[in-house]
PDB file of N, CA and C in Angstrom:
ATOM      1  N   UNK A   1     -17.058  -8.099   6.028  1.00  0.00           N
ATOM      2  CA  UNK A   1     -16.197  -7.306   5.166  1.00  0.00           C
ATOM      3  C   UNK A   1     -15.723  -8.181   4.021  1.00  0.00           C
ATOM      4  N   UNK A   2     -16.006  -7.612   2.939  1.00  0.00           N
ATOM      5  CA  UNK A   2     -15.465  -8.254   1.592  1.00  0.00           C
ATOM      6  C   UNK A   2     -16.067  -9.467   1.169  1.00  0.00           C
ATOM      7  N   UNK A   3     -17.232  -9.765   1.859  1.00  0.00           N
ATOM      8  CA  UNK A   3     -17.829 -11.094   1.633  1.00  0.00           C
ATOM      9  C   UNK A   3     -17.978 -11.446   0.178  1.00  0.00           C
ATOM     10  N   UNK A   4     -18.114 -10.765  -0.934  1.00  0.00           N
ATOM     11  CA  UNK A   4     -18.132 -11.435  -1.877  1.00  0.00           C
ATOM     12  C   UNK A   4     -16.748 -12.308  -2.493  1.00  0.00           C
ATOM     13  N   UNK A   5     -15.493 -11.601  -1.498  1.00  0.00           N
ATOM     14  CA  UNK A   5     -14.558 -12.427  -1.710  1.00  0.00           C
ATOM     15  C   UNK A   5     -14.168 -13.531  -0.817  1.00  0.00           C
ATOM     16  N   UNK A   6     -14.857 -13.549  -0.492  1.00  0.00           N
ATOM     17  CA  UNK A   6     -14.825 -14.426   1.086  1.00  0.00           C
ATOM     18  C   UNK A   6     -13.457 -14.554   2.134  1.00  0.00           C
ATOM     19  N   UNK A   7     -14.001 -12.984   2.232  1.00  0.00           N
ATOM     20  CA  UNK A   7     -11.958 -12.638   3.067  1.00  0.00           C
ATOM     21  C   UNK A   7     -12.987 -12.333   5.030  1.00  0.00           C
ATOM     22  N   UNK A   8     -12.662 -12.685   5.530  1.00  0.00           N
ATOM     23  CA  UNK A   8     -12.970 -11.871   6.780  1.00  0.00           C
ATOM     24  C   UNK A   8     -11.422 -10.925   7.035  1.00  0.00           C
ATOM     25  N   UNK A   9     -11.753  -9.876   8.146  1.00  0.00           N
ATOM     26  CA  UNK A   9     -10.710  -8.657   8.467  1.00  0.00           C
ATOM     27  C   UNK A   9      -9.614  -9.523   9.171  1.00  0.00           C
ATOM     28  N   UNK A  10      -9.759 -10.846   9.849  1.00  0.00           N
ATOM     29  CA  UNK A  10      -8.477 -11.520  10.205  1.00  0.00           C
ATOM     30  C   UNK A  10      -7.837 -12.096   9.462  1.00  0.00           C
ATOM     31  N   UNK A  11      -8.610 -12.694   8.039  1.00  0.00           N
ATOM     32  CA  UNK A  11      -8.037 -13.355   7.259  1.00  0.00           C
ATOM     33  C   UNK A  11      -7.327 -12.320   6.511  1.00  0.00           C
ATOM     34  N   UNK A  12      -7.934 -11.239   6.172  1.00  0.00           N
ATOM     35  CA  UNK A  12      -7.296 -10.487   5.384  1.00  0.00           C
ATOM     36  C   UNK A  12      -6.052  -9.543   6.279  1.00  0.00           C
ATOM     37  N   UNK A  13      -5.655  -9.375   7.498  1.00  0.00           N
ATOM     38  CA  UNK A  13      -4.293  -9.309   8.126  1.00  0.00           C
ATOM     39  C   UNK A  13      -3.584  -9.968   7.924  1.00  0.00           C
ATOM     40  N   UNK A  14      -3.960 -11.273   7.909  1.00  0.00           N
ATOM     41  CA  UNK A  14      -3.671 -12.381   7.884  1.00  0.00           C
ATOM     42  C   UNK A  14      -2.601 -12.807   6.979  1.00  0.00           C
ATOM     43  N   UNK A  15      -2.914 -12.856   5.672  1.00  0.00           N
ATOM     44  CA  UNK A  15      -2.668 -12.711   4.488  1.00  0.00           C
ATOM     45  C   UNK A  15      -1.758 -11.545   3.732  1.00  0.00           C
ATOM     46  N   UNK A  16      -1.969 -10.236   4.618  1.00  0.00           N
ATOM     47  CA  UNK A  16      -0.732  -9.283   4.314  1.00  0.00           C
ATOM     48  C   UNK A  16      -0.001  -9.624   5.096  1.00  0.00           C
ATOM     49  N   UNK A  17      -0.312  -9.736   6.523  1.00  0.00           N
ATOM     50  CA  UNK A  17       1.393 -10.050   7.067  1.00  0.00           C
ATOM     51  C   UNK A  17       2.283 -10.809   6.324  1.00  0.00           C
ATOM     52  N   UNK A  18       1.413 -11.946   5.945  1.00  0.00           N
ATOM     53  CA  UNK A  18       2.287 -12.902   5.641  1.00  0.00           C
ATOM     54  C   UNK A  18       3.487 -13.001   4.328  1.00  0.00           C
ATOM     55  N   UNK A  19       2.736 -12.130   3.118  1.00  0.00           N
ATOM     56  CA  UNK A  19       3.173 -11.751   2.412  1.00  0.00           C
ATOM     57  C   UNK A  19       4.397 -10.844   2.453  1.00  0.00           C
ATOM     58  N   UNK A  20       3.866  -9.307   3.727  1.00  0.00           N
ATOM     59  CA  UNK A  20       5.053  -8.740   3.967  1.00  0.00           C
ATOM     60  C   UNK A  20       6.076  -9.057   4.487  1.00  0.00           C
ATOM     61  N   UNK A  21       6.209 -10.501   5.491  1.00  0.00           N
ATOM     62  CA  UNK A  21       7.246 -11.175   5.853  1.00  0.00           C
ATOM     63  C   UNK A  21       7.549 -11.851   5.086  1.00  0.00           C
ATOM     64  N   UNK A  22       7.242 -12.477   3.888  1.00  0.00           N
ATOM     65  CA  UNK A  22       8.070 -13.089   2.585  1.00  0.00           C
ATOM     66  C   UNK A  22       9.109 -12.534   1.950  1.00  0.00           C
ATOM     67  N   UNK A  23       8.578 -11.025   1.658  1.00  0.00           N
ATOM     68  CA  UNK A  23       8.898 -10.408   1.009  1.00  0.00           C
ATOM     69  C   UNK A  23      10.296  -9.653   1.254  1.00  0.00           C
ATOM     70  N   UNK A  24       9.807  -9.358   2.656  1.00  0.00           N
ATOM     71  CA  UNK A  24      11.680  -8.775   3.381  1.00  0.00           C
ATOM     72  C   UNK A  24      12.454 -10.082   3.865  1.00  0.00           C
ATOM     73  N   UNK A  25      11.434 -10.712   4.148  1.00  0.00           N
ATOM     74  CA  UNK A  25      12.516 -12.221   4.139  1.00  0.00           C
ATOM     75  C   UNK A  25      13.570 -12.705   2.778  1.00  0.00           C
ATOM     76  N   UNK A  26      13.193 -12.736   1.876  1.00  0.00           N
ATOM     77  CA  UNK A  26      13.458 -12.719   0.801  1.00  0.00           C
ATOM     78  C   UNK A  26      14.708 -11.926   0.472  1.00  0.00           C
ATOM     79  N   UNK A  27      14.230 -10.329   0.631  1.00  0.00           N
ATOM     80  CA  UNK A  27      14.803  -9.439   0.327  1.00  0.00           C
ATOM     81  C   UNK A  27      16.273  -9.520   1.197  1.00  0.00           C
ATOM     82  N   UNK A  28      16.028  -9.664   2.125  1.00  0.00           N
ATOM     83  CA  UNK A  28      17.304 -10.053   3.311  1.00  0.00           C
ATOM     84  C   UNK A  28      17.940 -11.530   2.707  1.00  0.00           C
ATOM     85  N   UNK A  29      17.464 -12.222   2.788  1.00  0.00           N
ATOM     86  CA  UNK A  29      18.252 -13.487   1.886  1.00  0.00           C
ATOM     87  C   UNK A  29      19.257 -12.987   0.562  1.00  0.00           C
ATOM     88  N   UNK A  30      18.535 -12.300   0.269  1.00  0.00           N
ATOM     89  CA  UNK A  30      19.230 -11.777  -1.571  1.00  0.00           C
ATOM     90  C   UNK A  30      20.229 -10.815  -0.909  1.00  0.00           C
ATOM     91  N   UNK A  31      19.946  -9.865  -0.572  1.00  0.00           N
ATOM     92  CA  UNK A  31      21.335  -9.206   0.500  1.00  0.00           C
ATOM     93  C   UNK A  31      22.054  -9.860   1.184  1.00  0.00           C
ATOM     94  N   UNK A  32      22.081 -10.736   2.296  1.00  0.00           N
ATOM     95  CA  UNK A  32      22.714 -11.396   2.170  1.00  0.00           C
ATOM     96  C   UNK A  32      23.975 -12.780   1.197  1.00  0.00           C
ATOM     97  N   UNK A  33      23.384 -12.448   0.307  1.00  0.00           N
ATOM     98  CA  UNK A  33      23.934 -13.751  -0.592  1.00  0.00           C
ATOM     99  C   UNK A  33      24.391 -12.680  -1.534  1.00  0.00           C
ATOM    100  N   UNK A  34      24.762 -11.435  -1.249  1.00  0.00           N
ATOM    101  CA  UNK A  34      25.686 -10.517  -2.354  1.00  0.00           C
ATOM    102  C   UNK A  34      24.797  -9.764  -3.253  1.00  0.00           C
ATOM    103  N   UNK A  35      23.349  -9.907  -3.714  1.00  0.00           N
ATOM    104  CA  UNK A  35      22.720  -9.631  -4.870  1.00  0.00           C
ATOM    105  C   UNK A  35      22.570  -8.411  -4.341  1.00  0.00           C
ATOM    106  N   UNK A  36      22.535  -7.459  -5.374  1.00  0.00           N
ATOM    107  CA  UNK A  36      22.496  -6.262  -5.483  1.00  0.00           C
ATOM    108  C   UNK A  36      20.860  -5.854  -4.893  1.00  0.00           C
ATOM    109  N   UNK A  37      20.236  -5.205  -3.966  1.00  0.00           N
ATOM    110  CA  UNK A  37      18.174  -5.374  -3.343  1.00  0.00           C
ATOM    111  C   UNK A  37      18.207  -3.858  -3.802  1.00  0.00           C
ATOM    112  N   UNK A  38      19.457  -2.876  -3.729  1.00  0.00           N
ATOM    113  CA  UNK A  38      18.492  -1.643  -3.929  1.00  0.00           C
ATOM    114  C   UNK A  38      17.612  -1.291  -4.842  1.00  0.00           C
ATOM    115  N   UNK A  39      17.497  -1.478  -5.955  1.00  0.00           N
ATOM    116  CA  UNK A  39      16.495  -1.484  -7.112  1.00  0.00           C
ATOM    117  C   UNK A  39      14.898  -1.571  -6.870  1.00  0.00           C
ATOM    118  N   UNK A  40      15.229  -3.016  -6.397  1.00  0.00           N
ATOM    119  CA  UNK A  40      14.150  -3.745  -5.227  1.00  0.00           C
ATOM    120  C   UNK A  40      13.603  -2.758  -3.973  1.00  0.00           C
ATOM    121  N   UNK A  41      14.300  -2.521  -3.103  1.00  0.00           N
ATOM    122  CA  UNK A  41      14.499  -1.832  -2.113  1.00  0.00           C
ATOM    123  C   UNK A  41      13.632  -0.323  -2.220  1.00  0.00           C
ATOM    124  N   UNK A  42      14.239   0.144  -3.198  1.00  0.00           N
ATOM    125  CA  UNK A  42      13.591   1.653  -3.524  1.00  0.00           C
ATOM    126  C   UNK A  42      12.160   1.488  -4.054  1.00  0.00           C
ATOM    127  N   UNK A  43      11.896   0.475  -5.164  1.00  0.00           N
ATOM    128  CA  UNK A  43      10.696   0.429  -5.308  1.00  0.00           C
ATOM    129  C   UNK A  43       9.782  -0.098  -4.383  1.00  0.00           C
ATOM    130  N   UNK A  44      10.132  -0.914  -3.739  1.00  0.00           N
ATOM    131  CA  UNK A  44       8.712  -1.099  -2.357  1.00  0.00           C
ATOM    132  C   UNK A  44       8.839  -0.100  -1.737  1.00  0.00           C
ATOM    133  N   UNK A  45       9.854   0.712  -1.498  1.00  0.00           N
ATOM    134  CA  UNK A  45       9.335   2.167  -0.408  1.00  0.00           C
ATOM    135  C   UNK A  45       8.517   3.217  -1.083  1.00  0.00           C
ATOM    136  N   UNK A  46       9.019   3.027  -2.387  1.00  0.00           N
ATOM    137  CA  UNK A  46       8.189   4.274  -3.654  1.00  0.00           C
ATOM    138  C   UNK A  46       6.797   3.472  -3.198  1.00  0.00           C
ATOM    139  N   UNK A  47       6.520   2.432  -3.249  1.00  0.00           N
ATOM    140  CA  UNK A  47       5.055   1.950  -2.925  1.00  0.00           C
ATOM    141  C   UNK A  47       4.429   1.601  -1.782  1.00  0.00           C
ATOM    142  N   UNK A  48       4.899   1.264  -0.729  1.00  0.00           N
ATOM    143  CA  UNK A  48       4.597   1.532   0.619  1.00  0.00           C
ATOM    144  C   UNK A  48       4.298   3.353   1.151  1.00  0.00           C
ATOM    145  N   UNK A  49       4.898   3.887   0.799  1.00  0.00           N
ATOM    146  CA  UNK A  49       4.687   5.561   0.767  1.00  0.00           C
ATOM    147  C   UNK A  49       3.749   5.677   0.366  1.00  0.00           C
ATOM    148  N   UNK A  50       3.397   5.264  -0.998  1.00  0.00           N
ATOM    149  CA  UNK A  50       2.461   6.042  -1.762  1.00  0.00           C
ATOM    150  C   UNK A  50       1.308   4.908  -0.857  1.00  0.00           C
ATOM    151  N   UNK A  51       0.855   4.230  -0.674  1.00  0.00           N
ATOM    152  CA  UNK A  51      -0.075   3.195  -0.203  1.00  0.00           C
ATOM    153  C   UNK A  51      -0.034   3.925   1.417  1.00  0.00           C
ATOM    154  N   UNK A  52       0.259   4.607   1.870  1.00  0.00           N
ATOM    155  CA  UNK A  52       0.447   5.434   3.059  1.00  0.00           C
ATOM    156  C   UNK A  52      -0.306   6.711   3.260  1.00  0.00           C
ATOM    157  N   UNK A  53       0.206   7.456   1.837  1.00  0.00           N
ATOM    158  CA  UNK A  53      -0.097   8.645   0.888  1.00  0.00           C
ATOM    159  C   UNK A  53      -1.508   8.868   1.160  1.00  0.00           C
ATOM    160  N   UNK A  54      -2.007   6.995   0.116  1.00  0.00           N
ATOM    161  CA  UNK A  54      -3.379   7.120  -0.019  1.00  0.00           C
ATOM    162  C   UNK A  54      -4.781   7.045   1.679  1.00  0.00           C
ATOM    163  N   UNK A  55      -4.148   6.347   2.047  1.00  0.00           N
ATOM    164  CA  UNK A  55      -4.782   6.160   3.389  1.00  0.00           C
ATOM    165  C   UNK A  55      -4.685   7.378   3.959  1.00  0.00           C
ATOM    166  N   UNK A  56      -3.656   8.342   4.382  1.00  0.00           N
ATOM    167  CA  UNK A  56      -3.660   9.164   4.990  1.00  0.00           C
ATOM    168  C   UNK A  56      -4.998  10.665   3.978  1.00  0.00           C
ATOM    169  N   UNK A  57      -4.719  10.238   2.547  1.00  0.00           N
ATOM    170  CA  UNK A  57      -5.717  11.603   1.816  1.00  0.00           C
ATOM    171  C   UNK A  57      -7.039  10.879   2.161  1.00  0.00           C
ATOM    172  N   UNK A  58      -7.339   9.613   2.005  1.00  0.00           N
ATOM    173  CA  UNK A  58      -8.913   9.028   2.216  1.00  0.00           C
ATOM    174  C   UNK A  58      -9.147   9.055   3.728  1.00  0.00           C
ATOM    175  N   UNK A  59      -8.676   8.817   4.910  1.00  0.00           N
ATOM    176  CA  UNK A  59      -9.010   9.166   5.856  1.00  0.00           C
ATOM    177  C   UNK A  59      -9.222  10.919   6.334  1.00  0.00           C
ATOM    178  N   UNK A  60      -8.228  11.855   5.516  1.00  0.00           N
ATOM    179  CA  UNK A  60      -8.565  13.285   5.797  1.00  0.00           C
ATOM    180  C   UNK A  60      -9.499  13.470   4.829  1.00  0.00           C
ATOM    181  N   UNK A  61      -9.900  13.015   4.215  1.00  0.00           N
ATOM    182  CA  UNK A  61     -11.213  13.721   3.323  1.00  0.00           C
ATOM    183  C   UNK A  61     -12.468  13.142   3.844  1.00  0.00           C
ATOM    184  N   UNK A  62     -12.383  11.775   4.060  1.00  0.00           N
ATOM    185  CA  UNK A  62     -13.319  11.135   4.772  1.00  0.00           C
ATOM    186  C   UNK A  62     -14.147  11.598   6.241  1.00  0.00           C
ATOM    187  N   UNK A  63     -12.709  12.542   6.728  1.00  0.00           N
ATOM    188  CA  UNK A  63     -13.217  12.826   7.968  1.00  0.00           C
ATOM    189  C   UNK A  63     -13.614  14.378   8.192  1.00  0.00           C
ATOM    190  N   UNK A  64     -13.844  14.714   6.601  1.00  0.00           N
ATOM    191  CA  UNK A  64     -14.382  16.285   6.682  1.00  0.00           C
ATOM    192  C   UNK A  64     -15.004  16.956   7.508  1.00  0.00           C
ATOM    193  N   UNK A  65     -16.394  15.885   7.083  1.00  0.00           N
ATOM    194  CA  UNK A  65     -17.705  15.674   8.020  1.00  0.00           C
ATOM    195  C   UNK A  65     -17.850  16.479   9.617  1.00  0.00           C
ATOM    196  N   UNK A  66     -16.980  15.038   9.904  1.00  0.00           N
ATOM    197  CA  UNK A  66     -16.491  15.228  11.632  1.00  0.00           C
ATOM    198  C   UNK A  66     -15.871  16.161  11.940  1.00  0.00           C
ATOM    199  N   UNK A  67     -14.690  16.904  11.024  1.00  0.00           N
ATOM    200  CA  UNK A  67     -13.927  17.758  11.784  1.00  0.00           C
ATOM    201  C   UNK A  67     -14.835  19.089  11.720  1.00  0.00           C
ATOM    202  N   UNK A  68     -15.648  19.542  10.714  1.00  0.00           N
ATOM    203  CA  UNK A  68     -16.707  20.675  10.413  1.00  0.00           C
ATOM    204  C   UNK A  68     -17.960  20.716  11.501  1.00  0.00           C
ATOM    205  N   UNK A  69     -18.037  19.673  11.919  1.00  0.00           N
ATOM    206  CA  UNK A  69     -19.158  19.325  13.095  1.00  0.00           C
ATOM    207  C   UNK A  69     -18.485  19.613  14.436  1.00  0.00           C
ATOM    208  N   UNK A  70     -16.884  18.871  14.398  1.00  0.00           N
ATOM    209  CA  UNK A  70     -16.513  19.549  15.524  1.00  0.00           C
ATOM    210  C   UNK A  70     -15.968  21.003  15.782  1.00  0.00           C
ATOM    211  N   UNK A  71     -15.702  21.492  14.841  1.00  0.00           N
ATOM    212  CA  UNK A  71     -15.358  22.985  14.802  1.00  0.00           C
ATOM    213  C   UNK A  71     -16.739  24.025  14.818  1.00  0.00           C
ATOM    214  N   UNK A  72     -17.482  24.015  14.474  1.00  0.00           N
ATOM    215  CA  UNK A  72     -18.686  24.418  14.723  1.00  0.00           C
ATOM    216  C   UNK A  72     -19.653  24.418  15.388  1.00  0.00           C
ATOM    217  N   UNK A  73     -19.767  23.306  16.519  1.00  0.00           N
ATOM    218  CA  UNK A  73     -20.567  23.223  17.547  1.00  0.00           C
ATOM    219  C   UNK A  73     -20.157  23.705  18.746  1.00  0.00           C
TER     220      UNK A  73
END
């Protein structure tokens, strides 16, 4: 998977976890220390949703196929 970038599927978990624990790490630090995160806050959920959004429309369209095969046989 992704070989031209030379990611394998563990590396590339790998690599989001890690990021997504920076990121609320972070975010919890700055809340903590008084700074105002909702701004912050709202926009990663506006984008975690929508990145949710998309997976959930590409897996139901993707799985047309299958569900027409299983309704019909």
């Amino acid at each position: 998977m992704f070989s031209s970038l030379e990611l394998t599927v563990g590396n590339l978990v790998g690599n989001i976890v890690f990021y997504v624990m920076a990121i609320v790490s972070s975010i919890t630090a700055l809340n903590q220390a008084n700074v105002e995160t909702d701004l912050i806050t709202n926009n990663l959920s506006i984008i975690f949703v929508s990145i949710l959004l998309a997976f959930a429309l590409a897996f139901g369209l993707g799985s047309t196929d299958v569900i027409k095969r299983l309704l019909f046989s």
